[in-house]
Protein backbone atom coordinates (compact mmCIF):
# COMPACT_ATOMS: atom_id res chain seq x y z
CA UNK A 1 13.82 23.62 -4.92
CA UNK A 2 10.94 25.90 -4.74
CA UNK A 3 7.04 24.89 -4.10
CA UNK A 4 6.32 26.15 -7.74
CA UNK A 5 8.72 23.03 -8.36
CA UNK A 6 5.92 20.37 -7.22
CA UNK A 7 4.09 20.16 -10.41
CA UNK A 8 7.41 19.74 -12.63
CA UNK A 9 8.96 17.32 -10.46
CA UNK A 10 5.91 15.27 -9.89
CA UNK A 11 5.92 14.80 -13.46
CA UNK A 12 9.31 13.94 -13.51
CA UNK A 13 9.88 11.71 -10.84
CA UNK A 14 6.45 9.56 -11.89
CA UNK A 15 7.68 9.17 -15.36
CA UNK A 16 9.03 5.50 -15.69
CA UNK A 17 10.96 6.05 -18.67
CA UNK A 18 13.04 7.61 -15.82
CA UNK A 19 12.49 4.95 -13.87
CA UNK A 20 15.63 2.36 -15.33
CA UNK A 21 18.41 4.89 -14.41
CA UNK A 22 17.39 5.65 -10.98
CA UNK A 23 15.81 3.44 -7.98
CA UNK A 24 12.36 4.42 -8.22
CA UNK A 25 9.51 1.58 -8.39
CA UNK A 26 6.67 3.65 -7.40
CA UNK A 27 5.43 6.67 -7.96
CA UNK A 28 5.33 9.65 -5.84
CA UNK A 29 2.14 11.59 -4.57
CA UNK A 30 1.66 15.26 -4.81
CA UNK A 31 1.40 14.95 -0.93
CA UNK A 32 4.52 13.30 -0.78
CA UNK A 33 6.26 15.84 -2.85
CA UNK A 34 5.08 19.09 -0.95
CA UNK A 35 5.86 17.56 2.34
CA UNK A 36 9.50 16.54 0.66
CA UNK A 37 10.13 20.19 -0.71
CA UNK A 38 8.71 21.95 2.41
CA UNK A 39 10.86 19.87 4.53
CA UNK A 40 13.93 20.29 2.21
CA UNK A 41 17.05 21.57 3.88
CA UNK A 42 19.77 22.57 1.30
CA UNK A 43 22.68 21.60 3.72
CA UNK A 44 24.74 19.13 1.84
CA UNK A 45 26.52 18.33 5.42
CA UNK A 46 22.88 17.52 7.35
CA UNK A 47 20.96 15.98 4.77
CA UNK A 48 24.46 14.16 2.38
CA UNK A 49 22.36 15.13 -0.71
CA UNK A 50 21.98 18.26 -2.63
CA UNK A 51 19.29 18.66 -5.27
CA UNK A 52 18.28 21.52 -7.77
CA UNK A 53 16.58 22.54 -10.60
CA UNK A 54 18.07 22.94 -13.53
CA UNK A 55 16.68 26.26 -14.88
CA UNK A 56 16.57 28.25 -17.91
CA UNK A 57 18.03 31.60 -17.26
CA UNK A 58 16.21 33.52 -19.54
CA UNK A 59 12.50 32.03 -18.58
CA UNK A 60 12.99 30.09 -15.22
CA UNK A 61 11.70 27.21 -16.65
CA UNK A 62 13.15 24.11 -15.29
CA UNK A 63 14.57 21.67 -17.63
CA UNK A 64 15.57 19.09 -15.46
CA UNK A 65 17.28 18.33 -11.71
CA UNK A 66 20.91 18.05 -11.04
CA UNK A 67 21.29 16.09 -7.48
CA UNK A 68 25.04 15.27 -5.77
CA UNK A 69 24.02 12.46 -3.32
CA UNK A 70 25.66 9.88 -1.57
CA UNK A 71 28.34 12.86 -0.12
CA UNK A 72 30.82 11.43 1.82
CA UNK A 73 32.45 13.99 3.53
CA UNK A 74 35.32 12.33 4.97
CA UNK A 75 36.42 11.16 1.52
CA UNK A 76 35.12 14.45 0.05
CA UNK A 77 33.58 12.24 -2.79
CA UNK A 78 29.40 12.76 -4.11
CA UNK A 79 27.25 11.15 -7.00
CA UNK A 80 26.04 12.86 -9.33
CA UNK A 81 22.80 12.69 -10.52
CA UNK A 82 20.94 14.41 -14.05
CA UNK A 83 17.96 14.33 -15.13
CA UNK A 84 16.80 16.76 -18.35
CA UNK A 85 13.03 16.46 -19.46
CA UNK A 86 12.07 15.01 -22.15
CA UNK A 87 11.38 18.18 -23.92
CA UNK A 88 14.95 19.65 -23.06
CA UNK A 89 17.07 16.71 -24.20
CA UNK A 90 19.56 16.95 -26.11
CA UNK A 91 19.96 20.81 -26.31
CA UNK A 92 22.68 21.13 -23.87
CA UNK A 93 21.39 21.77 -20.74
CA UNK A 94 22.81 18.69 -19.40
CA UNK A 95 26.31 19.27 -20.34
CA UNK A 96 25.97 22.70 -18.64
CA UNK A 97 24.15 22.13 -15.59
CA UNK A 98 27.21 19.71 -14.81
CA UNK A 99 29.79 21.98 -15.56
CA UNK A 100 28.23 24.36 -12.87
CA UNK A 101 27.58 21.45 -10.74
CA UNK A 102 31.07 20.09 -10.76
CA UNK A 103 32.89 23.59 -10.11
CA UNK A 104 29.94 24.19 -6.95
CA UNK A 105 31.34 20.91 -5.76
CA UNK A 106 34.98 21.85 -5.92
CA UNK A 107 35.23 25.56 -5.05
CA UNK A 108 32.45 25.44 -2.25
CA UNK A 109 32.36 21.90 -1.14
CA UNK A 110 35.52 21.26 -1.49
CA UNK A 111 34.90 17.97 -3.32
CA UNK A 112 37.82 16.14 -4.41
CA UNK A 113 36.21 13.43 -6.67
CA UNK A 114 32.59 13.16 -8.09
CA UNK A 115 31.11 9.76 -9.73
CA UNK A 116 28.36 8.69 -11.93
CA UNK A 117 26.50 5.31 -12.69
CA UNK A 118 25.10 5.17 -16.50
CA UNK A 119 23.01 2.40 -17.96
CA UNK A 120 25.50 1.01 -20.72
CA UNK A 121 23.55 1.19 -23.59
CA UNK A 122 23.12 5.25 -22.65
CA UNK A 123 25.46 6.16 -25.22
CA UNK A 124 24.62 9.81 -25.26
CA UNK A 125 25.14 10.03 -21.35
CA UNK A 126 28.37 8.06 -21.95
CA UNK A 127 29.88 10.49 -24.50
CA UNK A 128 28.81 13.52 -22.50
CA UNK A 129 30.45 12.79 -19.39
CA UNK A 130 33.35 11.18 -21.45
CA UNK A 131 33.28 14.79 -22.95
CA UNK A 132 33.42 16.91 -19.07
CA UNK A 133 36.49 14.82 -18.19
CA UNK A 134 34.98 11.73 -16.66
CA UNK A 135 36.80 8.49 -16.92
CA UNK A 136 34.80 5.40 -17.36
CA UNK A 137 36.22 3.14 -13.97
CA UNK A 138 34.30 0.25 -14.13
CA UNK A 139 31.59 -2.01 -15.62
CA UNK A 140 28.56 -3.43 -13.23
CA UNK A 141 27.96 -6.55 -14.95
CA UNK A 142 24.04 -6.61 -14.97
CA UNK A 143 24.08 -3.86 -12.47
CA UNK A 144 20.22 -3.22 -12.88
CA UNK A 145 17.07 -4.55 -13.34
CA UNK A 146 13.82 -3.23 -15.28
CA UNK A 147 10.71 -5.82 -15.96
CA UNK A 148 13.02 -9.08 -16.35
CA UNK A 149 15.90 -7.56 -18.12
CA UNK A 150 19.36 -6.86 -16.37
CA UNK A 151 21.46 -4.30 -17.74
CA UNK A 152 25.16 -3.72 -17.44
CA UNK A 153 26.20 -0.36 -16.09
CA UNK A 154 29.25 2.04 -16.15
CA UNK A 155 30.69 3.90 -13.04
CA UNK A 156 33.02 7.21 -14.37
CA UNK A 157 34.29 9.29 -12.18
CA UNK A 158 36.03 13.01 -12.05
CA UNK A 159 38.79 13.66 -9.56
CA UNK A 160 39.21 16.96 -9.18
């Protein structure tokens, strides 16, 4: 992450449509943001999270943020997290980003598994990380809750 960044993921990370696939239940300030970036420390070991932007490589426009979180280096296991923009959906960058993402985790991590938690009724998600080799490993019975709906929840995983 870069401080050009801010704007883009302020906008990101405030958008509630967001909101119902991560924990979020406020939103961020701009303060907040350029204290979190300036303070960011891209050691996966010190800080058990990793996040970056998802680029284009011809513009350098971000598109979204890939984060592995949760790293547990003992088990050499992370969550993955994805999030593409609204404008950038459905065009692929997803499905890349996590390609690069999961062979980053094996080659220089040394990851041996990676999982994922998607909203059930995500299809789209579903299908793509059915498609990169994830295996669907469970079912969170009413896993999550958004206004005063629950909704179930699938954990896949990748083992490397």
């Amino acid at each position: 992450m870069e401080p050009a960044d801010i704007d883009v993921l302020y906008r990101w990370e405030n958008d509630t449509r967001f909101w119902d696939v991560t924990d979020s239940t406020a939103p961020f300030s701009m303060h907040l943001l350029r204290e979190y970036v300036a303070d960011y420390n891209a050691d996966i070991y010190a800080q058990r999270q990793l996040r970056l932007i998802i680029e284009r490589v011809d513009t350098r426009q971000p598109v979204g943020i890939a984060d592995l979180l949760h790293f547990d280096p003992l088990n050499n296991r992370a969550e993955l997290g994805l999030l593409i923009g609204p404008d950038f959906q459905r065009q692929g960058y997803g499905e890349r980003a996590v390609k690069l993402l999961m062979s980053y985790a094996c080659n220089h991590i040394g990851l041996r598994q990676i999982y994922v938690y998607i909203r059930q009724d995500h299809d789209h998600c579903l299908l793509m990380f059915e498609k990169l080799g994830f295996s669907r490993c469970g079912l969170l019975k009413k896993w999550v809750k958004r206004g005063k709906d629950y909704y179930d929840v699938a954990l896949m995983q990748y083992i490397f």
